[in-house]
PDB file of N, CA and C in Angstrom:
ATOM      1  N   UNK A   1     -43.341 -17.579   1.720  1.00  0.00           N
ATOM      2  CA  UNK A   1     -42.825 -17.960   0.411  1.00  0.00           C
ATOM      3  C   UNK A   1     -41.295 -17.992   0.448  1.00  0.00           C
ATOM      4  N   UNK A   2     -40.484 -18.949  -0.059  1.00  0.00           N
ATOM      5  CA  UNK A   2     -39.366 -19.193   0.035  1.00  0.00           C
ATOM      6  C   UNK A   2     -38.464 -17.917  -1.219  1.00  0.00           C
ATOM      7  N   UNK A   3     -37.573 -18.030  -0.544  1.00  0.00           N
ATOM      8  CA  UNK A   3     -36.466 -16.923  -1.419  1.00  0.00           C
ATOM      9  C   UNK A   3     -35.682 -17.678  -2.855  1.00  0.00           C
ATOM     10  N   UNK A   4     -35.849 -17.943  -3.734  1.00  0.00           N
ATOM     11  CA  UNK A   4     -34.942 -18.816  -4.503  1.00  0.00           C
ATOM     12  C   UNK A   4     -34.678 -17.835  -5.819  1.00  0.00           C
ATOM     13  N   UNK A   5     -33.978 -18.090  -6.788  1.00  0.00           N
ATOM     14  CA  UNK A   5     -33.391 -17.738  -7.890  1.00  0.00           C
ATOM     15  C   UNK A   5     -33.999 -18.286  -8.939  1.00  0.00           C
ATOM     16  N   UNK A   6     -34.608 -17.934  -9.778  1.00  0.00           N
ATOM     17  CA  UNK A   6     -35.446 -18.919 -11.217  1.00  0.00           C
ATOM     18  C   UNK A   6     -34.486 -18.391 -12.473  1.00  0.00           C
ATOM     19  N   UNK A   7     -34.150 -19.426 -13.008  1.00  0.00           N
ATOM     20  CA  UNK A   7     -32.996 -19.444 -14.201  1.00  0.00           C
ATOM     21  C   UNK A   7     -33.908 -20.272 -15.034  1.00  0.00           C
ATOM     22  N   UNK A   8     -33.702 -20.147 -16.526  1.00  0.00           N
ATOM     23  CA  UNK A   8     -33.996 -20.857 -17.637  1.00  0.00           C
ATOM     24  C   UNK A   8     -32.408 -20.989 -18.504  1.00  0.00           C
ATOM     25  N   UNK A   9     -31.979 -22.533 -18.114  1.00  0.00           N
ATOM     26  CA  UNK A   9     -30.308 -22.900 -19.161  1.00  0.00           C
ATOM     27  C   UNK A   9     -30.962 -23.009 -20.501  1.00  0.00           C
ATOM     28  N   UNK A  10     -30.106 -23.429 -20.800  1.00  0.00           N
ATOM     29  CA  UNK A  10     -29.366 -24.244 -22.310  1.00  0.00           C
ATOM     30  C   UNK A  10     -28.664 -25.407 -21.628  1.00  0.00           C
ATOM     31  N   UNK A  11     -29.007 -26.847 -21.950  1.00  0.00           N
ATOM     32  CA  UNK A  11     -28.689 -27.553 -21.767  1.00  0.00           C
ATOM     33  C   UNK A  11     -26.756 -27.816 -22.138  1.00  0.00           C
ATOM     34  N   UNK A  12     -26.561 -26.587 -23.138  1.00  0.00           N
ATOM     35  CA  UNK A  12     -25.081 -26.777 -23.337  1.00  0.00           C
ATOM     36  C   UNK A  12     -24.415 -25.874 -22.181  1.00  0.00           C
ATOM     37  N   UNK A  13     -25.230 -25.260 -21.159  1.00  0.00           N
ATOM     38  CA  UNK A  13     -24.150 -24.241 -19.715  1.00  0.00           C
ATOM     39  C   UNK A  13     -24.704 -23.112 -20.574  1.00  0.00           C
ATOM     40  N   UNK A  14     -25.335 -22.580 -21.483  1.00  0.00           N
ATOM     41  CA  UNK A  14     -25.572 -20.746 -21.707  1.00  0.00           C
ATOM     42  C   UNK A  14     -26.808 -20.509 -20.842  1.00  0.00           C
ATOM     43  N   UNK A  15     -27.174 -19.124 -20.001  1.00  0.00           N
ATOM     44  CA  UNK A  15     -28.038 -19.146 -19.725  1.00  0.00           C
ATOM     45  C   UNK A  15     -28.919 -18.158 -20.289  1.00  0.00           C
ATOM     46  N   UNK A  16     -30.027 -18.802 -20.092  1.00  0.00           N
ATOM     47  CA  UNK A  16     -31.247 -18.400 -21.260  1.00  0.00           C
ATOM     48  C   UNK A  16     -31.492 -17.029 -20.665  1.00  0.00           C
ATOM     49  N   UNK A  17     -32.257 -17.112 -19.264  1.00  0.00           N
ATOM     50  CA  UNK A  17     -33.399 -16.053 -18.801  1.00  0.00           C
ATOM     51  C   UNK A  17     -32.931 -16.115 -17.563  1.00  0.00           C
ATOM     52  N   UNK A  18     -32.839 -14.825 -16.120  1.00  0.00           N
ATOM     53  CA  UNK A  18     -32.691 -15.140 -15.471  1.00  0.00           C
ATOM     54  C   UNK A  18     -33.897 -13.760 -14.868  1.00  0.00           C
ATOM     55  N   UNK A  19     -34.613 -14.002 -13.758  1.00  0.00           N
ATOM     56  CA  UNK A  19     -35.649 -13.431 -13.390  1.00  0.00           C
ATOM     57  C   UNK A  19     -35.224 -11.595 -13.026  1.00  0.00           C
ATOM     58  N   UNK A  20     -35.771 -11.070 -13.540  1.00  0.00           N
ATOM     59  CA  UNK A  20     -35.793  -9.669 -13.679  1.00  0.00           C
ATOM     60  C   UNK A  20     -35.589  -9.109 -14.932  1.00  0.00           C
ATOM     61  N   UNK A  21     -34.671 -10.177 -15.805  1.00  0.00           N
ATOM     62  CA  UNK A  21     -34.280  -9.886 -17.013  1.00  0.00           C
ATOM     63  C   UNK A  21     -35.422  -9.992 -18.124  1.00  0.00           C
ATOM     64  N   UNK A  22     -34.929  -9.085 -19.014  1.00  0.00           N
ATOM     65  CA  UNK A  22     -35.734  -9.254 -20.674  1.00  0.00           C
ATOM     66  C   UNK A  22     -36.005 -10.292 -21.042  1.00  0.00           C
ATOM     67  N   UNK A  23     -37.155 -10.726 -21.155  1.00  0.00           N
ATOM     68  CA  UNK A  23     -38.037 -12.315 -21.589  1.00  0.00           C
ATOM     69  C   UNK A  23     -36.341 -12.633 -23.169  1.00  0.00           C
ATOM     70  N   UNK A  24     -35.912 -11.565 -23.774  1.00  0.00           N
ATOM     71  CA  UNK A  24     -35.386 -11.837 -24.695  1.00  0.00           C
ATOM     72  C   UNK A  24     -34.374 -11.755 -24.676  1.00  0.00           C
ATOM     73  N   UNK A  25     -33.324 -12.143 -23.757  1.00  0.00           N
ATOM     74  CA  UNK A  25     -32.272 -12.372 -23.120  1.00  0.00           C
ATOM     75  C   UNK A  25     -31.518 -13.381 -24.421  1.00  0.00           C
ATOM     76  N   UNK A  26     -30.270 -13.156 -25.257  1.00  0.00           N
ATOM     77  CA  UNK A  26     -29.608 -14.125 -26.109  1.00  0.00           C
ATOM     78  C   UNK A  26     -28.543 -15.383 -25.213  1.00  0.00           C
ATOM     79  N   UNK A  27     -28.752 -16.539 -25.714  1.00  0.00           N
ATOM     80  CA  UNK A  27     -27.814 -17.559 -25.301  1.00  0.00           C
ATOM     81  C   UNK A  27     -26.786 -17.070 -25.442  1.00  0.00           C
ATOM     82  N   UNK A  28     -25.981 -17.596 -24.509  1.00  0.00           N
ATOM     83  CA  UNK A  28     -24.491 -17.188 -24.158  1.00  0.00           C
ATOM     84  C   UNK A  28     -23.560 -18.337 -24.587  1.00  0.00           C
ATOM     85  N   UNK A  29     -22.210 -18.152 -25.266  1.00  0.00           N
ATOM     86  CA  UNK A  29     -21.546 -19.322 -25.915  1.00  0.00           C
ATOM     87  C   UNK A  29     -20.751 -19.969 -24.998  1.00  0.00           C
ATOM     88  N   UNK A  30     -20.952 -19.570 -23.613  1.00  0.00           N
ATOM     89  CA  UNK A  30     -20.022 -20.104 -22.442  1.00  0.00           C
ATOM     90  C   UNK A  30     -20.573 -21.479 -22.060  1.00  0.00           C
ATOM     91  N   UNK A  31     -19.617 -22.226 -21.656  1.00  0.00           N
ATOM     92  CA  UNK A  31     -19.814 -23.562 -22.090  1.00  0.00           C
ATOM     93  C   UNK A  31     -19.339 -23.934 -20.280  1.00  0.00           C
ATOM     94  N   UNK A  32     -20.617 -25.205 -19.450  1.00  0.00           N
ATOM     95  CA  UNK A  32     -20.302 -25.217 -18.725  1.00  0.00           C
ATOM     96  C   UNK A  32     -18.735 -26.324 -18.401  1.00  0.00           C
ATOM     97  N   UNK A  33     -18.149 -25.747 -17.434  1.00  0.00           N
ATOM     98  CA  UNK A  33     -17.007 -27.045 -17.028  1.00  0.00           C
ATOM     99  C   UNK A  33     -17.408 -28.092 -15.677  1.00  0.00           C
ATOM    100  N   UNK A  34     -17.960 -29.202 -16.693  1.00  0.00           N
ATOM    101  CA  UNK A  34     -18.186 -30.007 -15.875  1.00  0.00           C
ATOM    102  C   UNK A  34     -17.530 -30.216 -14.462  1.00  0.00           C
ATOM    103  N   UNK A  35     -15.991 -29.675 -14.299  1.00  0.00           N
ATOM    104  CA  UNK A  35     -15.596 -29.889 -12.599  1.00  0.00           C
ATOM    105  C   UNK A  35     -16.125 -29.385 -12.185  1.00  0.00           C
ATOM    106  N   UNK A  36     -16.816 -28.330 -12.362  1.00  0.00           N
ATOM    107  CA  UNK A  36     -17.750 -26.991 -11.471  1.00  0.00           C
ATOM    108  C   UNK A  36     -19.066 -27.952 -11.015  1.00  0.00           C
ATOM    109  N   UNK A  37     -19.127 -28.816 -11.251  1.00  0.00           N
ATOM    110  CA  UNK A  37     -20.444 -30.143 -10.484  1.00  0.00           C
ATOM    111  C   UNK A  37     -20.090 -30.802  -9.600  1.00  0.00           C
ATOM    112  N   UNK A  38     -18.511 -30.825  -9.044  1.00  0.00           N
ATOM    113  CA  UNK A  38     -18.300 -32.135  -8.553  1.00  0.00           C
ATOM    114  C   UNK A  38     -18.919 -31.570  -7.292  1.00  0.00           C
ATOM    115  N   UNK A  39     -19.508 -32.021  -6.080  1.00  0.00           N
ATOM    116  CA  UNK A  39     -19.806 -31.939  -4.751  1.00  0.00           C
ATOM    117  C   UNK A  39     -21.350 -31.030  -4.951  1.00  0.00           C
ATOM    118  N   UNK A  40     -21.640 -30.924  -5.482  1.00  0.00           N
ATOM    119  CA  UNK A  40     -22.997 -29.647  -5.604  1.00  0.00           C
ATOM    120  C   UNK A  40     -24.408 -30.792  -5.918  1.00  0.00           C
ATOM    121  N   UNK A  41     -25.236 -30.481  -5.039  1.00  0.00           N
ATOM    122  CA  UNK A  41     -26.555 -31.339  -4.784  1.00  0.00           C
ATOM    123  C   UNK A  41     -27.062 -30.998  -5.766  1.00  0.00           C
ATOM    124  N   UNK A  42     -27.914 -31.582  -6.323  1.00  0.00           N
ATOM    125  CA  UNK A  42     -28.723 -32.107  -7.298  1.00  0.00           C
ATOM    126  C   UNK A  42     -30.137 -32.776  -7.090  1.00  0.00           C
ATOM    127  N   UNK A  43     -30.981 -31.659  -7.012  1.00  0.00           N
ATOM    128  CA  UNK A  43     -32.855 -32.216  -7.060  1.00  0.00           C
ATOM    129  C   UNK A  43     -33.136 -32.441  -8.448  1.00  0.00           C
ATOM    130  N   UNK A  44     -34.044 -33.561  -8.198  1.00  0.00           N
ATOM    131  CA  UNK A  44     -34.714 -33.837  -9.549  1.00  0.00           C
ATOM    132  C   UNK A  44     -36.840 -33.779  -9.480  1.00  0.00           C
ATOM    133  N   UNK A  45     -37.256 -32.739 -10.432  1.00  0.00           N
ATOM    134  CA  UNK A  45     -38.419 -32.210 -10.769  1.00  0.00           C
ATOM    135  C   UNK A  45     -38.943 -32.933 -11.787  1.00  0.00           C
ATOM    136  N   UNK A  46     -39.774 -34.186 -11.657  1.00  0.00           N
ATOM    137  CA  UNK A  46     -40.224 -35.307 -12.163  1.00  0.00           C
ATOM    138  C   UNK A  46     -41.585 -34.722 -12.433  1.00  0.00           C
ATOM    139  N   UNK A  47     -42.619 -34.059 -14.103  1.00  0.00           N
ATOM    140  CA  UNK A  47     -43.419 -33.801 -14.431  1.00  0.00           C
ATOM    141  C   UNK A  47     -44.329 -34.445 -14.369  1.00  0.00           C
ATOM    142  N   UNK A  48     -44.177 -35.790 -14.133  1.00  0.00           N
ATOM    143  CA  UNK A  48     -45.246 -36.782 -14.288  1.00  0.00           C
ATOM    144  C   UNK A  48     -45.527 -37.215 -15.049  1.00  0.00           C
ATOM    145  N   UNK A  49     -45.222 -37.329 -16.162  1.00  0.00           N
ATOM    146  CA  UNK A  49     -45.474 -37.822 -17.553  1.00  0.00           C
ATOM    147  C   UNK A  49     -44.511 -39.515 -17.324  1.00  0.00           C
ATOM    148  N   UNK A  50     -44.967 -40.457 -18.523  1.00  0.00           N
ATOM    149  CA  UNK A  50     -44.572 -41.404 -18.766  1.00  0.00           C
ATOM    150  C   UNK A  50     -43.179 -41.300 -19.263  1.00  0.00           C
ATOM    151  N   UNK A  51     -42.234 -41.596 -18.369  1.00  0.00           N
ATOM    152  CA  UNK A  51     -40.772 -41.598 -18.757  1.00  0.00           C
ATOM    153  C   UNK A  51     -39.799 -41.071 -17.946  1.00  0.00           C
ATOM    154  N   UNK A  52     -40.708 -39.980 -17.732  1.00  0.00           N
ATOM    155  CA  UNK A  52     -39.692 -38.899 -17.144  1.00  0.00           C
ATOM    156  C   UNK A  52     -38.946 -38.937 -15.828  1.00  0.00           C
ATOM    157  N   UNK A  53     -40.043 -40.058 -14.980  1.00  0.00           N
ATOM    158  CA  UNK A  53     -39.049 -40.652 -13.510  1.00  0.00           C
ATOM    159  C   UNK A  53     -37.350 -41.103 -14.228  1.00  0.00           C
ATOM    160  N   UNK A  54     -37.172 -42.489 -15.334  1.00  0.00           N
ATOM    161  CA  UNK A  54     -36.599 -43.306 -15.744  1.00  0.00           C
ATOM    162  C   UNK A  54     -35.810 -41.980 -16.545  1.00  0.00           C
ATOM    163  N   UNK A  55     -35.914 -40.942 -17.528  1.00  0.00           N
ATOM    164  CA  UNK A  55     -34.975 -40.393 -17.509  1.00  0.00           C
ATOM    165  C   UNK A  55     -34.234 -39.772 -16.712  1.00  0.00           C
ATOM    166  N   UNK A  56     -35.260 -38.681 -15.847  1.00  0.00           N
ATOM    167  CA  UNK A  56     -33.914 -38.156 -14.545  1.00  0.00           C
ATOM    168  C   UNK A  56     -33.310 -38.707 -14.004  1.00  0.00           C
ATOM    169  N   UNK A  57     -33.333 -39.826 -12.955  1.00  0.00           N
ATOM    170  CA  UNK A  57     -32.584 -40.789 -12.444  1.00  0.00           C
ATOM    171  C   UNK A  57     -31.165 -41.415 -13.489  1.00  0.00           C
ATOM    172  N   UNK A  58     -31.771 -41.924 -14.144  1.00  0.00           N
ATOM    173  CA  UNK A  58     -30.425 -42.151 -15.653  1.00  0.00           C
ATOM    174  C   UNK A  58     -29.840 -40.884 -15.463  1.00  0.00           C
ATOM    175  N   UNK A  59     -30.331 -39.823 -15.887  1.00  0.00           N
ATOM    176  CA  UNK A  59     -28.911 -38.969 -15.881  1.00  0.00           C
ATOM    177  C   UNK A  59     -28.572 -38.336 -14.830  1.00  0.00           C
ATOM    178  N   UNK A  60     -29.575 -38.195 -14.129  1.00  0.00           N
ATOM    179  CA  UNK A  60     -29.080 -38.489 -12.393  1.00  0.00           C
ATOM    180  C   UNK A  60     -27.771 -39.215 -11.940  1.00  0.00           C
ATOM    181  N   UNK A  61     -27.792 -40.800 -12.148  1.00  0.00           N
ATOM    182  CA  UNK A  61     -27.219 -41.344 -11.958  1.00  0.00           C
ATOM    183  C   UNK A  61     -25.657 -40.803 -12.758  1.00  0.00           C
ATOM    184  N   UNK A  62     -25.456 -40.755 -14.063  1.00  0.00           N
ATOM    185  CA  UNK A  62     -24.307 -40.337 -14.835  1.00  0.00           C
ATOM    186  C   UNK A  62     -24.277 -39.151 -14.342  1.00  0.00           C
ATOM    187  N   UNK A  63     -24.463 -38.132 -13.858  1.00  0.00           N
ATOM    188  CA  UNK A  63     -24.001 -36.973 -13.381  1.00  0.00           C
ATOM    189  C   UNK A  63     -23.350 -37.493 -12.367  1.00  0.00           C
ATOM    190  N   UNK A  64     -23.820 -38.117 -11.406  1.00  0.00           N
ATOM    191  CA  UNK A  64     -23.135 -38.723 -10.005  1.00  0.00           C
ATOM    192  C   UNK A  64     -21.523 -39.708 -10.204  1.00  0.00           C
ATOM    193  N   UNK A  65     -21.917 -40.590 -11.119  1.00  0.00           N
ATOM    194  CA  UNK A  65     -21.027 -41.491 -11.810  1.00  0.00           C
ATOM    195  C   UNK A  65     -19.734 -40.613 -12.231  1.00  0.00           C
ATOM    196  N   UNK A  66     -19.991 -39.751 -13.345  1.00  0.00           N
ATOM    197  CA  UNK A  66     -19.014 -38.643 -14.063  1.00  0.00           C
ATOM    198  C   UNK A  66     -18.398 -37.823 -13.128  1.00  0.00           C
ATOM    199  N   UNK A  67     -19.277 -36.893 -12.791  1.00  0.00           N
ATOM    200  CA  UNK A  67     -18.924 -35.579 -12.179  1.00  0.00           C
ATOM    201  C   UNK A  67     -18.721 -35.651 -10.893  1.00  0.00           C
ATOM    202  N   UNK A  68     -19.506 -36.408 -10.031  1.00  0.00           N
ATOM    203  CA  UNK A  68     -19.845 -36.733  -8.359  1.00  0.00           C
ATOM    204  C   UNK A  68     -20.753 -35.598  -8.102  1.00  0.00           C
ATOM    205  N   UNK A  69     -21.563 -35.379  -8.404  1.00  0.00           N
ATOM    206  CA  UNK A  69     -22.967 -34.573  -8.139  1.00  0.00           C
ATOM    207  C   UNK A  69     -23.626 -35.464  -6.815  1.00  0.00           C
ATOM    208  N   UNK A  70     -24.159 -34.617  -6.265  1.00  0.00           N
ATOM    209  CA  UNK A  70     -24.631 -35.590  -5.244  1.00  0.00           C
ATOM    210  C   UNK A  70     -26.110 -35.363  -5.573  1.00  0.00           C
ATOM    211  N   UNK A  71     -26.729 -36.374  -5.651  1.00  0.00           N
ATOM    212  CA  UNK A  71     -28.643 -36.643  -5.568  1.00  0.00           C
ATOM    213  C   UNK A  71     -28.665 -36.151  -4.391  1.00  0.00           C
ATOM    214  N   UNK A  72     -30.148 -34.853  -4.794  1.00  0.00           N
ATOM    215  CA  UNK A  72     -30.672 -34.651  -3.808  1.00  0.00           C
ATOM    216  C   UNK A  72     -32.313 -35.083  -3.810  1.00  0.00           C
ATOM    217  N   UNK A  73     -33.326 -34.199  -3.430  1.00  0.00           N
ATOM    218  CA  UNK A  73     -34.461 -34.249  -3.609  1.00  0.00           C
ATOM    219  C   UNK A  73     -35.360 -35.051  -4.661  1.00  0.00           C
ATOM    220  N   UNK A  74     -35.828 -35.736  -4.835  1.00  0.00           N
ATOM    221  CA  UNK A  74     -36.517 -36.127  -6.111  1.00  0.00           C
ATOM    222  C   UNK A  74     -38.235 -35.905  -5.439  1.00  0.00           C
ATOM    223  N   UNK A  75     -38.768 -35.075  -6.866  1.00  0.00           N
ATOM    224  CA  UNK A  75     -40.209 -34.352  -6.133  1.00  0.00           C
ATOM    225  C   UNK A  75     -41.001 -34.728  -7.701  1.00  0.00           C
ATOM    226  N   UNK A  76     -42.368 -35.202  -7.156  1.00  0.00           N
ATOM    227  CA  UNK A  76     -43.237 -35.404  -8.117  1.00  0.00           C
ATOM    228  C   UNK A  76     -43.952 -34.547  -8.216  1.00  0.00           C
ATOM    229  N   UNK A  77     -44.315 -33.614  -9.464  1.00  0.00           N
ATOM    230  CA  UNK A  77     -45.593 -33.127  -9.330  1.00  0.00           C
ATOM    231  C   UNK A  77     -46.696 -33.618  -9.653  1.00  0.00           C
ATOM    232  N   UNK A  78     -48.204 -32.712  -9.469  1.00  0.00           N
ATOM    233  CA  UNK A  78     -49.193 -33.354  -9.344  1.00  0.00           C
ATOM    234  C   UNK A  78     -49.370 -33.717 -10.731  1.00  0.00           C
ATOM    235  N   UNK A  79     -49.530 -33.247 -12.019  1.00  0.00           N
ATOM    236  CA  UNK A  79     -50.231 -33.145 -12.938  1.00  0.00           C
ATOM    237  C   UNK A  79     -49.047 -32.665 -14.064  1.00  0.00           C
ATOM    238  N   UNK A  80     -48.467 -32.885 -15.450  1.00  0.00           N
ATOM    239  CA  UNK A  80     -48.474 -32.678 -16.362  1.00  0.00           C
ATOM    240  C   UNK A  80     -48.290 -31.143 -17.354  1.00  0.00           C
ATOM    241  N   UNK A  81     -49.504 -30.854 -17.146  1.00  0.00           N
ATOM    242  CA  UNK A  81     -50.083 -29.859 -17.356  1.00  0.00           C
ATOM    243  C   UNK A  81     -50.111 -28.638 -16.344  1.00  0.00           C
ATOM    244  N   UNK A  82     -49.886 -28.806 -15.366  1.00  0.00           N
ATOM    245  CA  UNK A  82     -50.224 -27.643 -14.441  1.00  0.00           C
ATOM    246  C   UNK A  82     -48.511 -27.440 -13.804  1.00  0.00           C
ATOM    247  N   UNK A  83     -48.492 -25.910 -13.545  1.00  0.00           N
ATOM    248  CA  UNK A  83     -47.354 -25.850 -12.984  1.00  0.00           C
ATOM    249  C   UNK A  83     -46.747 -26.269 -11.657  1.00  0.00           C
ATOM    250  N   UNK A  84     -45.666 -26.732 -11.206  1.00  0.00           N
ATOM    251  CA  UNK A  84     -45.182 -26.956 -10.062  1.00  0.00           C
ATOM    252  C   UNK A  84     -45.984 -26.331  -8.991  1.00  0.00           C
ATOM    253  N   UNK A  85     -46.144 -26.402  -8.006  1.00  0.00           N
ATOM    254  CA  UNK A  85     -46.954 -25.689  -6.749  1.00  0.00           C
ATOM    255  C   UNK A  85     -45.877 -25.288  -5.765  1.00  0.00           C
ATOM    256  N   UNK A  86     -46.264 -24.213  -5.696  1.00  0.00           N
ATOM    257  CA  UNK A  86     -45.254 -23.402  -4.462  1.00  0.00           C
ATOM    258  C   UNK A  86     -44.442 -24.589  -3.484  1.00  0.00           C
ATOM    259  N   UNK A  87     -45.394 -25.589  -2.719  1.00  0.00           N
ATOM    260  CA  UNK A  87     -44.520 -26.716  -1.899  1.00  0.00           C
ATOM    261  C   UNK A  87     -43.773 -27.464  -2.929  1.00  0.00           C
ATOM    262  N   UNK A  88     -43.696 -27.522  -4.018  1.00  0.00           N
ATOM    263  CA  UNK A  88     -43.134 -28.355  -4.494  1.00  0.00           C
ATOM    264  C   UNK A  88     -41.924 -28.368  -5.104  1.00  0.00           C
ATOM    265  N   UNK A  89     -42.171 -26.724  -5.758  1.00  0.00           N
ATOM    266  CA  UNK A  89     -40.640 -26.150  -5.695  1.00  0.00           C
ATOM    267  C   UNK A  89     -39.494 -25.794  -4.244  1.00  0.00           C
ATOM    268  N   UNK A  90     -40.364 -25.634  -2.865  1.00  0.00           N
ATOM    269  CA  UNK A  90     -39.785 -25.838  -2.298  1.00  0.00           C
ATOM    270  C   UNK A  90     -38.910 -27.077  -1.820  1.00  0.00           C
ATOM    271  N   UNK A  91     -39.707 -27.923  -2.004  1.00  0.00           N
ATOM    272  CA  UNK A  91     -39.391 -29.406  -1.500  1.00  0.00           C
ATOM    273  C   UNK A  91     -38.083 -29.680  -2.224  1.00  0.00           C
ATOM    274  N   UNK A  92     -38.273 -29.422  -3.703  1.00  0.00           N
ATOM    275  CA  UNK A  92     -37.028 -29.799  -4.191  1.00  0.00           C
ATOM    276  C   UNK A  92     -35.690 -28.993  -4.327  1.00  0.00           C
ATOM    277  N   UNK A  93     -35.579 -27.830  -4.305  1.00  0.00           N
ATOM    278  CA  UNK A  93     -35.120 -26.841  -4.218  1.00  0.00           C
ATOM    279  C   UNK A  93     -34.258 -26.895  -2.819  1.00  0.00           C
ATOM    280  N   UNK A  94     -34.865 -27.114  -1.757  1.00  0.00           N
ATOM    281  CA  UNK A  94     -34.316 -27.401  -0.723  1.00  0.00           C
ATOM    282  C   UNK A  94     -32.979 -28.038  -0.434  1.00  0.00           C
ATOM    283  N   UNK A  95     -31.904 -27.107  -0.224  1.00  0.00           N
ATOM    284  CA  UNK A  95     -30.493 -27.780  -0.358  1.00  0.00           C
ATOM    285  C   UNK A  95     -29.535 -28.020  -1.277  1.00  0.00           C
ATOM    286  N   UNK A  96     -30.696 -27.831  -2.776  1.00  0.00           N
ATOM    287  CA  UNK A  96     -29.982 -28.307  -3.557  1.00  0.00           C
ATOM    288  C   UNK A  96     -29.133 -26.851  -4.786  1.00  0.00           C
ATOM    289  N   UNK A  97     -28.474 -27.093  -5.147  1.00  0.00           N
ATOM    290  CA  UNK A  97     -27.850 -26.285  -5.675  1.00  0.00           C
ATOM    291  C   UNK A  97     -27.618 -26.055  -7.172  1.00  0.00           C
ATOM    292  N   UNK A  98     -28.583 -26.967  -7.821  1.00  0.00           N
ATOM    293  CA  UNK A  98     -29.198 -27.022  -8.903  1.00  0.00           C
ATOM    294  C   UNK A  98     -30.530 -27.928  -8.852  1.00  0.00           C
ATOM    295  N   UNK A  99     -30.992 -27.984  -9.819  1.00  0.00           N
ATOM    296  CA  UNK A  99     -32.133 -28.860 -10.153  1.00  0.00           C
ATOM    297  C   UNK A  99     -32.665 -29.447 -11.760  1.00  0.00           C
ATOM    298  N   UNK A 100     -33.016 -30.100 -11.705  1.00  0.00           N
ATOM    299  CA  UNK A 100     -33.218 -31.136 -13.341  1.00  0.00           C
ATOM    300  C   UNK A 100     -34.156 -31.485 -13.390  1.00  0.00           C
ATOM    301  N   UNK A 101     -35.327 -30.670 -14.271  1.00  0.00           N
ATOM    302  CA  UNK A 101     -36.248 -31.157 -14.707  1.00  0.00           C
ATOM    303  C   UNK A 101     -36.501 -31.543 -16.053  1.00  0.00           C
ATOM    304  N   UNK A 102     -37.464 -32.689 -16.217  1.00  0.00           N
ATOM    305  CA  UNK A 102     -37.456 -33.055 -17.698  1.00  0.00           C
ATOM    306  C   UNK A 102     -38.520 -33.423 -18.117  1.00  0.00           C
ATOM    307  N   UNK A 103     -39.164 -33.798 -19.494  1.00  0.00           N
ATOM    308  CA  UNK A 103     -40.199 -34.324 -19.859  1.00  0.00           C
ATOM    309  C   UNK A 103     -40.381 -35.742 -20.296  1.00  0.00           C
ATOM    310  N   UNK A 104     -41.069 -36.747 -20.021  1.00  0.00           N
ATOM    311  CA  UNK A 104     -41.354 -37.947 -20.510  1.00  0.00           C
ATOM    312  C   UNK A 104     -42.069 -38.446 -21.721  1.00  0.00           C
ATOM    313  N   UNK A 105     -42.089 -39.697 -21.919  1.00  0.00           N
ATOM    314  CA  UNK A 105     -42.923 -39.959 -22.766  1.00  0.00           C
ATOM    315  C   UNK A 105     -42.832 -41.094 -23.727  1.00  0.00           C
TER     316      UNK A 105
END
């Protein structure tokens, strides 16, 4: 089993939850600075749902465009409904130094 870090953000840079911590952890008002992206890989965790390829990539792409994020991984999972599978968080995870997952539809 691979070694990784599991974080839950706030899409505004606060972070929600970080593993060991109190499920009830309060958002933080720290606000990320976008230069802190420039050169740092970027996987994208595609749920499978209708949309959700066509959104990550879009902001995939504008992260790259803006900031210079570099695309890394892009990983499909199987199903919707069911959680990521151990290979799959690896797969994407791999190298990358964040990751973006989203929902479609």
């Amino acid at each position: 089993m691979r070694d990784w870090r599991l974080e839950i953000v706030d899409p505004t840079g606060g972070r929600l939850w970080q593993e060991g911590e109190a499920a009830t952890a309060s958002l933080s008002q720290v606000r990320l600075d976008p230069e802190r992206l420039r050169g740092l890989r970027c996987g994208l965790l595609d749920n499978s749902k209708p949309g959700s390829e066509r959104l990550l990539r879009e902001l995939a792409r504008r992260l790259a465009d803006r900031y210079g994020v570099r695309i890394g991984p892009f990983v499909v999972k199987g199903f919707p409904s069911v959680p990521a599978t151990e290979e799959e968080l690896g797969r994407v995870a791999d190298g990358a130094d964040l990751v973006l997952t989203g929902v479609g539809d």
